[in-house]
Protein backbone atom coordinates (compact mmCIF):
# COMPACT_ATOMS: atom_id res chain seq x y z
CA UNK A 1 -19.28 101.33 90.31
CA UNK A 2 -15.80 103.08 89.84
CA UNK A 3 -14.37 104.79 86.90
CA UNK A 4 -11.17 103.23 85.50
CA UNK A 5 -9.25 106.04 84.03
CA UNK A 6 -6.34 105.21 80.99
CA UNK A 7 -3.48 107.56 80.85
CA UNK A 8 -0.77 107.75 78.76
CA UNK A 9 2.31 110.28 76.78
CA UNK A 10 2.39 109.93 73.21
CA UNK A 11 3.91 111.67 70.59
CA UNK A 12 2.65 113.78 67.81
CA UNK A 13 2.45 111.24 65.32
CA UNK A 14 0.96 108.73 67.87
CA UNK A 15 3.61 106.54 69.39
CA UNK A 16 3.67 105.76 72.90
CA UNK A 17 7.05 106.09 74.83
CA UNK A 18 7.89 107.44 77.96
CA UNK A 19 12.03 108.19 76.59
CA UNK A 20 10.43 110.45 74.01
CA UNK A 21 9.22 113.54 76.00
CA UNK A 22 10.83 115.78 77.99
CA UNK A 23 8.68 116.03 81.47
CA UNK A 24 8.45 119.64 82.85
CA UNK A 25 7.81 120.44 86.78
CA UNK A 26 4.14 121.71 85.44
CA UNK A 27 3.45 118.25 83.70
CA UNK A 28 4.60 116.26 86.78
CA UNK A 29 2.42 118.23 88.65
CA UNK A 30 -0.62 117.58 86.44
CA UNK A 31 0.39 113.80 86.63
CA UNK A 32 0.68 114.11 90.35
CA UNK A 33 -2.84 116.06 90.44
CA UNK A 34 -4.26 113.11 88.46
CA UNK A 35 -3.93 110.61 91.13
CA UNK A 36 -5.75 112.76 93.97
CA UNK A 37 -8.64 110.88 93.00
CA UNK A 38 -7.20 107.57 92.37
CA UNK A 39 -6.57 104.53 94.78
CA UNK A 40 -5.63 101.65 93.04
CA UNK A 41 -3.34 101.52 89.56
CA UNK A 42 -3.54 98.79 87.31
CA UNK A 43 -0.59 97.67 85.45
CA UNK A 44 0.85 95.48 82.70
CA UNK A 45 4.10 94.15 83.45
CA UNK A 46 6.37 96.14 81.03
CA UNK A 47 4.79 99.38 82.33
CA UNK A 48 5.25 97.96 85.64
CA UNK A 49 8.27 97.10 85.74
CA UNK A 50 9.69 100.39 83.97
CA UNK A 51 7.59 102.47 86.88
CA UNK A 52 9.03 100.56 89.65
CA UNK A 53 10.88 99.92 91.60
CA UNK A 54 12.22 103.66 90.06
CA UNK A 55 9.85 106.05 91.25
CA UNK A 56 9.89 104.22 94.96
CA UNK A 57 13.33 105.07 95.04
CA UNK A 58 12.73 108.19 93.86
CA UNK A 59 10.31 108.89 97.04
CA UNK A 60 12.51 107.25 99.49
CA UNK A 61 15.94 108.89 98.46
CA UNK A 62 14.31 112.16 97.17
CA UNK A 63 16.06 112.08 94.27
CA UNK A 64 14.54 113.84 92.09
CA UNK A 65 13.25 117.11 91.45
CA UNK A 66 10.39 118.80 93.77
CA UNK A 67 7.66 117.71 90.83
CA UNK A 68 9.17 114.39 90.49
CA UNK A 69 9.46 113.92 94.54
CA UNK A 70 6.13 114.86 94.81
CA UNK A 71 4.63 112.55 91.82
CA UNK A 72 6.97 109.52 93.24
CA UNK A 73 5.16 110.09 96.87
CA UNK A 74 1.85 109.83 95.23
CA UNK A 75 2.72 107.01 92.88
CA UNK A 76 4.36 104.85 95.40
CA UNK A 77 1.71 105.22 97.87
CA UNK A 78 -1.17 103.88 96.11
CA UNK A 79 -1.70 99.70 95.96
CA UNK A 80 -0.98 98.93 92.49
CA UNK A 81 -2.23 95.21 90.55
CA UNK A 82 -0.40 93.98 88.01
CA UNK A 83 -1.32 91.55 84.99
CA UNK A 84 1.65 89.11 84.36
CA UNK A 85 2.07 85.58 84.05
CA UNK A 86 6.44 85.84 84.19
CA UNK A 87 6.30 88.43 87.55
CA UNK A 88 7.35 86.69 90.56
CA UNK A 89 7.69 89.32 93.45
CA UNK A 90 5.22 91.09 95.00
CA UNK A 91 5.58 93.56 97.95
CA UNK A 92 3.01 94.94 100.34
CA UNK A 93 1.49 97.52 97.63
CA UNK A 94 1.32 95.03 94.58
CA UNK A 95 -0.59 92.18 93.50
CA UNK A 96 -0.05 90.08 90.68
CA UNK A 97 -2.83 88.45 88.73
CA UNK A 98 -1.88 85.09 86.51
CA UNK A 99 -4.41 85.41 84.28
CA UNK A 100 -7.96 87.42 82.45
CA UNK A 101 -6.85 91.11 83.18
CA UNK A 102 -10.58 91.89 81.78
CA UNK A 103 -12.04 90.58 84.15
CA UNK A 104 -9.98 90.83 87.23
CA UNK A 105 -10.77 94.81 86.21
CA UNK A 106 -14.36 94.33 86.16
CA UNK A 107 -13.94 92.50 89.39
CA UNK A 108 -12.01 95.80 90.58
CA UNK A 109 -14.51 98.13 89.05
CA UNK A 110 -17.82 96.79 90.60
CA UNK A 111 -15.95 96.77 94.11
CA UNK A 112 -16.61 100.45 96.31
CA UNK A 113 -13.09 102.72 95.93
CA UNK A 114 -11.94 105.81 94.26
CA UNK A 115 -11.26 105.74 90.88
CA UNK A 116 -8.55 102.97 89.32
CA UNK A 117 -5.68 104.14 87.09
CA UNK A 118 -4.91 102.39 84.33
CA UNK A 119 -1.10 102.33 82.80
CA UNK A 120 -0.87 99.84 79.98
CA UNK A 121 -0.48 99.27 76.54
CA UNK A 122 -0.60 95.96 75.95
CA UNK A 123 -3.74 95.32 77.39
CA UNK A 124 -5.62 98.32 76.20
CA UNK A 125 -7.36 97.22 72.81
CA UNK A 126 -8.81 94.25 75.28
CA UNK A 127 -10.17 96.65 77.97
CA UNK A 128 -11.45 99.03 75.17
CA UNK A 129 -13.40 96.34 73.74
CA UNK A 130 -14.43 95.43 76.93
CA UNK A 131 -16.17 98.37 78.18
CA UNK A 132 -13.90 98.90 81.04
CA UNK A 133 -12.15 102.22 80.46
CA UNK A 134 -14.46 105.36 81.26
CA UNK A 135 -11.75 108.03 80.53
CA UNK A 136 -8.61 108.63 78.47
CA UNK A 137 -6.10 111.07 79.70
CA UNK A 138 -3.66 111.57 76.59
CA UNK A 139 -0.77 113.69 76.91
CA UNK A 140 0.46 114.41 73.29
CA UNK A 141 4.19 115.69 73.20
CA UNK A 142 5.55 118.25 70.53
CA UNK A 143 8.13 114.92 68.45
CA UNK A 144 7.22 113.09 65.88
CA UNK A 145 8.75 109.83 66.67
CA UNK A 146 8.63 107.78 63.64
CA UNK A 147 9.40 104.52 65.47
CA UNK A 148 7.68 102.78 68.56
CA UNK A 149 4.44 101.23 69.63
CA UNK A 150 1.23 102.68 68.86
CA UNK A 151 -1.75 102.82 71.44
CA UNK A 152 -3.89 100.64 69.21
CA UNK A 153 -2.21 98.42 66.45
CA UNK A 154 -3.71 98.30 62.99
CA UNK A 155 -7.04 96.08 63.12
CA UNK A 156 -7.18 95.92 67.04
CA UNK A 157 -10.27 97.28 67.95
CA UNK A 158 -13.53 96.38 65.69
CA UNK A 159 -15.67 98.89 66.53
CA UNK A 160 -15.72 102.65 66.80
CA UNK A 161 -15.15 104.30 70.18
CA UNK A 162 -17.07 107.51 70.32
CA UNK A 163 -15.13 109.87 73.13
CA UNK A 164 -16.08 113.36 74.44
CA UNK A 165 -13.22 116.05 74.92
CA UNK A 166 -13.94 117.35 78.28
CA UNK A 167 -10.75 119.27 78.75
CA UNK A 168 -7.61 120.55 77.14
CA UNK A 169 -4.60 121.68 78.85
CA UNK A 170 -1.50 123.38 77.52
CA UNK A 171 1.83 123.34 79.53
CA UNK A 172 4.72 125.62 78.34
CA UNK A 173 7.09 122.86 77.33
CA UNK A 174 4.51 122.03 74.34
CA UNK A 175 2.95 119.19 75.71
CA UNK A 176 -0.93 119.31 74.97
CA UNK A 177 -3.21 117.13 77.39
CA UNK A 178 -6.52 115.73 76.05
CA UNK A 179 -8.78 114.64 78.95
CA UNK A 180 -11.86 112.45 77.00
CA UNK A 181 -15.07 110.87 78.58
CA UNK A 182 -16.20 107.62 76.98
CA UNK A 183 -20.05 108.18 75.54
């Protein structure tokens, strides 16, 4: 079975925004590094359409900065499924499903493959309480936001999750990444 992996930046005091951080070279290369292990990303369709079609460009033009080149090759290059019932264009990476994310990702999971990335936050609390996520990559960034959307609303999940820290990195910018194993 393969190992669905959650990923996400967040903020000291918990909210989840990518316009809150300031990326370094180092933390697009641990991004980058993330997905050497990773052939299919699963998406909701906010998160989807905020990471595309940007970072494509990005790897076409070369746009961006050697990290960010290198992170938009990866990115781009890896078949991508994304949960929305409004999303009407699909290309040759990207497939939409209409409907049950939960269990279109079990689906996904029991099939052979590298691991599956997984790079939403509306769906999380239901793929949590599913069972389906086996690892949480959480890159915490030195702000304090005070405003945005938190990874799990108030009274979302019913049940303790019990993780295990497996690693900690520290990049210079501030940025602390948490890698946890589900128990």
């Amino acid at each position: 079975m393969r190992t669905v992996k959650f990923g996400m930046n967040i903020s000291l005091d918990g909210y989840c925004d990518h316009t809150i951080g300031n990326p370094s070279e180092e933390l697009m290369d641990y991004f980058t590094a993330m997905m050497d292990d990773v052939d299919l990303l699963f998406f909701g369709r906010v998160m989807y359409q905020m990471m595309f079609p940007y970072w494509s460009d990005v790897a076409r033009d070369k746009s961006g900065s050697a990290a960010e080149n290198r992170f938009a090759e990866r990115l781009s290059a890896i078949d991508r499924v994304v949960a929305s019932t409004t999303l009407d264009s699909e290309d040759a990476k990207t497939r939409i499903v209409r409907s049950n994310p939960a269990e279109e990702l079990l689906k996904l999971k029991q099939q052979s493959g590298k691991k599956i990335a997984i790079d939403t936050v509306s769906m999380l609390p239901e793929l949590v309480k599913a069972g389906l996520i086996d690892e949480f990559y959480l890159v915490i960034h030195p702000v304090i936001a005070g405003q945005g959307r938190h990874l799990f609303p108030a009274g979302s999940l019913h049940e303790l999750v019990q993780l295990k820290l497996t690693e900690t990195k520290t990049f210079q910018n501030g940025c602390v990444a948490h890698h946890y194993l589900k128990q």
